[in-house]
Protein backbone atom coordinates (compact mmCIF):
# COMPACT_ATOMS: atom_id res chain seq x y z
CA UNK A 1 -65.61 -55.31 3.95
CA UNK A 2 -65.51 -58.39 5.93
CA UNK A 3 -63.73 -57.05 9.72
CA UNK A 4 -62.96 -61.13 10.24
CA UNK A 5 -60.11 -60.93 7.84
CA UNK A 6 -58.38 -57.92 9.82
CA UNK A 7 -58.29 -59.48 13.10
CA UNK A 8 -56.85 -62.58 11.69
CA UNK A 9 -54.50 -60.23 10.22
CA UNK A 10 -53.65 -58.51 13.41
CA UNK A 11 -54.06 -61.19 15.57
CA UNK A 12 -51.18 -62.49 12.71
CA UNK A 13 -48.86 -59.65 13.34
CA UNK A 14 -49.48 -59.92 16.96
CA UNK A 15 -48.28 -63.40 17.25
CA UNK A 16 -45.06 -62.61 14.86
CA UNK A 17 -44.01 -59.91 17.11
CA UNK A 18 -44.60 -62.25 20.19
CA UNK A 19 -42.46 -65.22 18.51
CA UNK A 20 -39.43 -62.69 17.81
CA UNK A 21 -39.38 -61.57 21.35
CA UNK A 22 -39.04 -65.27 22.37
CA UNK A 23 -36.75 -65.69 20.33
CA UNK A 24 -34.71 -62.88 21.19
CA UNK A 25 -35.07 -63.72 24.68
CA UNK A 26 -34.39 -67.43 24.13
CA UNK A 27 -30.67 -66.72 22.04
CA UNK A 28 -30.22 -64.23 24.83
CA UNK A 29 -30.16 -66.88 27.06
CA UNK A 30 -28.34 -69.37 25.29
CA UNK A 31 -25.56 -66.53 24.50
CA UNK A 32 -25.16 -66.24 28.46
CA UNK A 33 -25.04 -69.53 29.24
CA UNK A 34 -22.52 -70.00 26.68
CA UNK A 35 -20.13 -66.98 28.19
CA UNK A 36 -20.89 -68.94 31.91
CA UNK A 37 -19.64 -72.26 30.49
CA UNK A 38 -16.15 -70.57 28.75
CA UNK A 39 -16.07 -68.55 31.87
CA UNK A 40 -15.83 -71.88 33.75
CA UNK A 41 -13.63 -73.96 31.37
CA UNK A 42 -11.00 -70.96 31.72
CA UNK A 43 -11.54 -71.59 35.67
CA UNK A 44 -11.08 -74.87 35.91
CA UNK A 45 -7.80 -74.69 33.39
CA UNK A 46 -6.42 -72.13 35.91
CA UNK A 47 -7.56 -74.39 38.91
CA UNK A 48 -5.55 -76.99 37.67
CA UNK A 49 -2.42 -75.59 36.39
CA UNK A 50 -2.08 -73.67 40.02
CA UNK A 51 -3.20 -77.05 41.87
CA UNK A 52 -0.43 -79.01 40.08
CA UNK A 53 2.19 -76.22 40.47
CA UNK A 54 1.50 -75.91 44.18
CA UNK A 55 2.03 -79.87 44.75
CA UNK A 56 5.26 -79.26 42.44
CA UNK A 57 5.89 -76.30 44.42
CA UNK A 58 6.53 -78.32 47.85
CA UNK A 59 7.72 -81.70 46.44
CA UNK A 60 10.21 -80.79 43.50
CA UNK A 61 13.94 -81.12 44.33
CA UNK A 62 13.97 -78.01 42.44
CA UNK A 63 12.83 -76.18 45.65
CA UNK A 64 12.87 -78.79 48.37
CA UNK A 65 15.64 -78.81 51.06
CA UNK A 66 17.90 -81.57 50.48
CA UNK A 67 20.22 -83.88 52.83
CA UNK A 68 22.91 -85.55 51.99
CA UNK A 69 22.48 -89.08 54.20
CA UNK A 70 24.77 -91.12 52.31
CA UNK A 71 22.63 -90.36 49.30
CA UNK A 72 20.71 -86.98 48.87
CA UNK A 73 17.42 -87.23 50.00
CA UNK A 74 14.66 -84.34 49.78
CA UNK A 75 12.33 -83.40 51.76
CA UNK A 76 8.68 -82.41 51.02
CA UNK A 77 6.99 -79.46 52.12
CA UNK A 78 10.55 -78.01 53.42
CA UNK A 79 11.59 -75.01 51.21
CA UNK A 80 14.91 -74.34 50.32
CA UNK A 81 14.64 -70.59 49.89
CA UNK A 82 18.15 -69.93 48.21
CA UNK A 83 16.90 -72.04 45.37
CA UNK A 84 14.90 -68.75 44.78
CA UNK A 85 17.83 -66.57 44.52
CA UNK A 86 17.52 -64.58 41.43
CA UNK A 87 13.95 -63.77 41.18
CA UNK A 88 13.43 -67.54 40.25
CA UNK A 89 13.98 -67.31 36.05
CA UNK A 90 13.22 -71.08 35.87
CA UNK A 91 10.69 -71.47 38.15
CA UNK A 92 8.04 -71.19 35.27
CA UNK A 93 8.96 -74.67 33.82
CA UNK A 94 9.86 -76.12 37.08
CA UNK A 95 6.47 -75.63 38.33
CA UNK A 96 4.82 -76.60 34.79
CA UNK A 97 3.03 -73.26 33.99
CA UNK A 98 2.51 -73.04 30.51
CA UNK A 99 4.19 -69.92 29.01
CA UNK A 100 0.97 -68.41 28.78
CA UNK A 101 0.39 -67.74 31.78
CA UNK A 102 2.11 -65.89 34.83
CA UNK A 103 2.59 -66.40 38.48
CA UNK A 104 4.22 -65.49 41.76
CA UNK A 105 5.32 -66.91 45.22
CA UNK A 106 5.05 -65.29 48.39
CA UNK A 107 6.81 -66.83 51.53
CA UNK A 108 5.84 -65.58 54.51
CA UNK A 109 6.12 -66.12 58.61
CA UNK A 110 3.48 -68.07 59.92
CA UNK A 111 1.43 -65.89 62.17
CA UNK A 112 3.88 -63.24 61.88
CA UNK A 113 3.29 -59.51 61.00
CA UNK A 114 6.82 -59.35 59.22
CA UNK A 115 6.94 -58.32 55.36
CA UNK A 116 6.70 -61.60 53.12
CA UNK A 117 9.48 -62.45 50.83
CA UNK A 118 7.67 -62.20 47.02
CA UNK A 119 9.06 -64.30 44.55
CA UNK A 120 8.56 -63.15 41.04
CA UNK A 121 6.57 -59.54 41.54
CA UNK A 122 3.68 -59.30 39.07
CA UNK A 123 4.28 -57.81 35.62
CA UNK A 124 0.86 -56.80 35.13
CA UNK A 125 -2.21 -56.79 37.13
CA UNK A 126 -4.34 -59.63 36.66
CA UNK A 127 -8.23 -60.17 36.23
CA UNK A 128 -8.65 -63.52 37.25
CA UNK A 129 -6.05 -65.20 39.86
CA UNK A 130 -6.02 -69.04 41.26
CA UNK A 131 -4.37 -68.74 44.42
CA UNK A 132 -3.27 -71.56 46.60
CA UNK A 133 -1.70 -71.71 50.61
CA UNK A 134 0.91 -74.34 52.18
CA UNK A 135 2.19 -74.86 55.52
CA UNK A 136 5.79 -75.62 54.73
CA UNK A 137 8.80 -75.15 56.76
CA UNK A 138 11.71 -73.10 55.81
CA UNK A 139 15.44 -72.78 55.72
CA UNK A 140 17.77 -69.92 53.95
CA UNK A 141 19.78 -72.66 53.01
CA UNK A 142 19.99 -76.29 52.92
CA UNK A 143 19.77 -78.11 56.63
CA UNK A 144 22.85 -79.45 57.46
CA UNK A 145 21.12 -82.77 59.19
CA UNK A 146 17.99 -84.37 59.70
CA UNK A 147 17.48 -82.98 63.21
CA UNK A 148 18.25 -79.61 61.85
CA UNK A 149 14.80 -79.93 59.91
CA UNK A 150 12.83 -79.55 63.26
CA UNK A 151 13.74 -76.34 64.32
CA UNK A 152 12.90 -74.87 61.14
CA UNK A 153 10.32 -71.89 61.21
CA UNK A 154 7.02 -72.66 60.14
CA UNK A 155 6.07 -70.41 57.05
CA UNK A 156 3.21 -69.81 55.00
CA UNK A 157 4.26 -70.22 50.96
CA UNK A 158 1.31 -68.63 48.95
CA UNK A 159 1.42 -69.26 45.18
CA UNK A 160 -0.57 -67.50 42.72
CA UNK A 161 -1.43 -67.88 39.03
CA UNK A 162 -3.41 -66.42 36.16
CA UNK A 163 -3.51 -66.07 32.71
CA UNK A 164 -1.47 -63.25 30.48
């Protein structure tokens, strides 16, 4: 029997067994890079629905403290906190966040030890939050002048979003 047929034979088998492996290994690959790149896209979407909200959050008249100087003017990055009252039902389309997702606001005393005031308690615990800080100042109601806005407490306004 000629032995140089069965170690071409072998040798054969040997090299199938190698290319599955690589293959394995190589799809193995590819499938986690795949799950790093959605994991990423669903990142960045949450990024940028919490970056937009927080710029809405502190320049909207829908929560900015507002003047009347002849004309009503509002003020950026000055909170009117009574425009919270009521656990803040509209705040979801005010701020822009898609109905698929969730959120909530904490306002809290810069520097201070003091319980925040949270807007908007969680429903559910989530898995992967975008969360974003401003300085802002604060009033429990609107100012009643311009000069009023200086002596406003600095607070820190924390907003948080994630996806249901």
């Amino acid at each position: 029997m000629d032995k140089k047929g069965q170690i071409i034979a072998v040798d054969f088998l040997f090299s199938l067994v190698l290319l599955a492996l690589a293959l394995g290994y190589t799809f193995r690959i590819a499938e986690a890079n795949d799950y790093a790149l959605r994991e990423e896209e669903l990142y960045m979407d949450l990024q940028r629905i919490g970056t937009a909200s927080s710029d809405l959050l502190v320049s909207s008249p829908d929560f900015t403290c507002e003047i009347n100087m002849g004309g009503t003017q509002y003020f950026p990055n000055c909170i009117n906190e009574s425009k919270f009252s009521g656990g803040c039902s509209s705040c979801q389309a005010s701020l822009g966040i898609p109905t698929d997702y969730d959120f909530n606001i904490t306002i809290k005393i810069t520097g201070s030890p003091a319980t925040p005031l949270v807007i908007k308690v969680p429903t559910t615990p989530p898995e992967n939050i975008y969360s974003e800080k401003r300085a802002v100042l604060s009033s429990p109601a609107n100012p009643a002048s311009i000069q009023a806005i200086s002596g406003l407490a600095q607070k820190e306004i924390t907003l948080n979003v994630w996806k249901k």
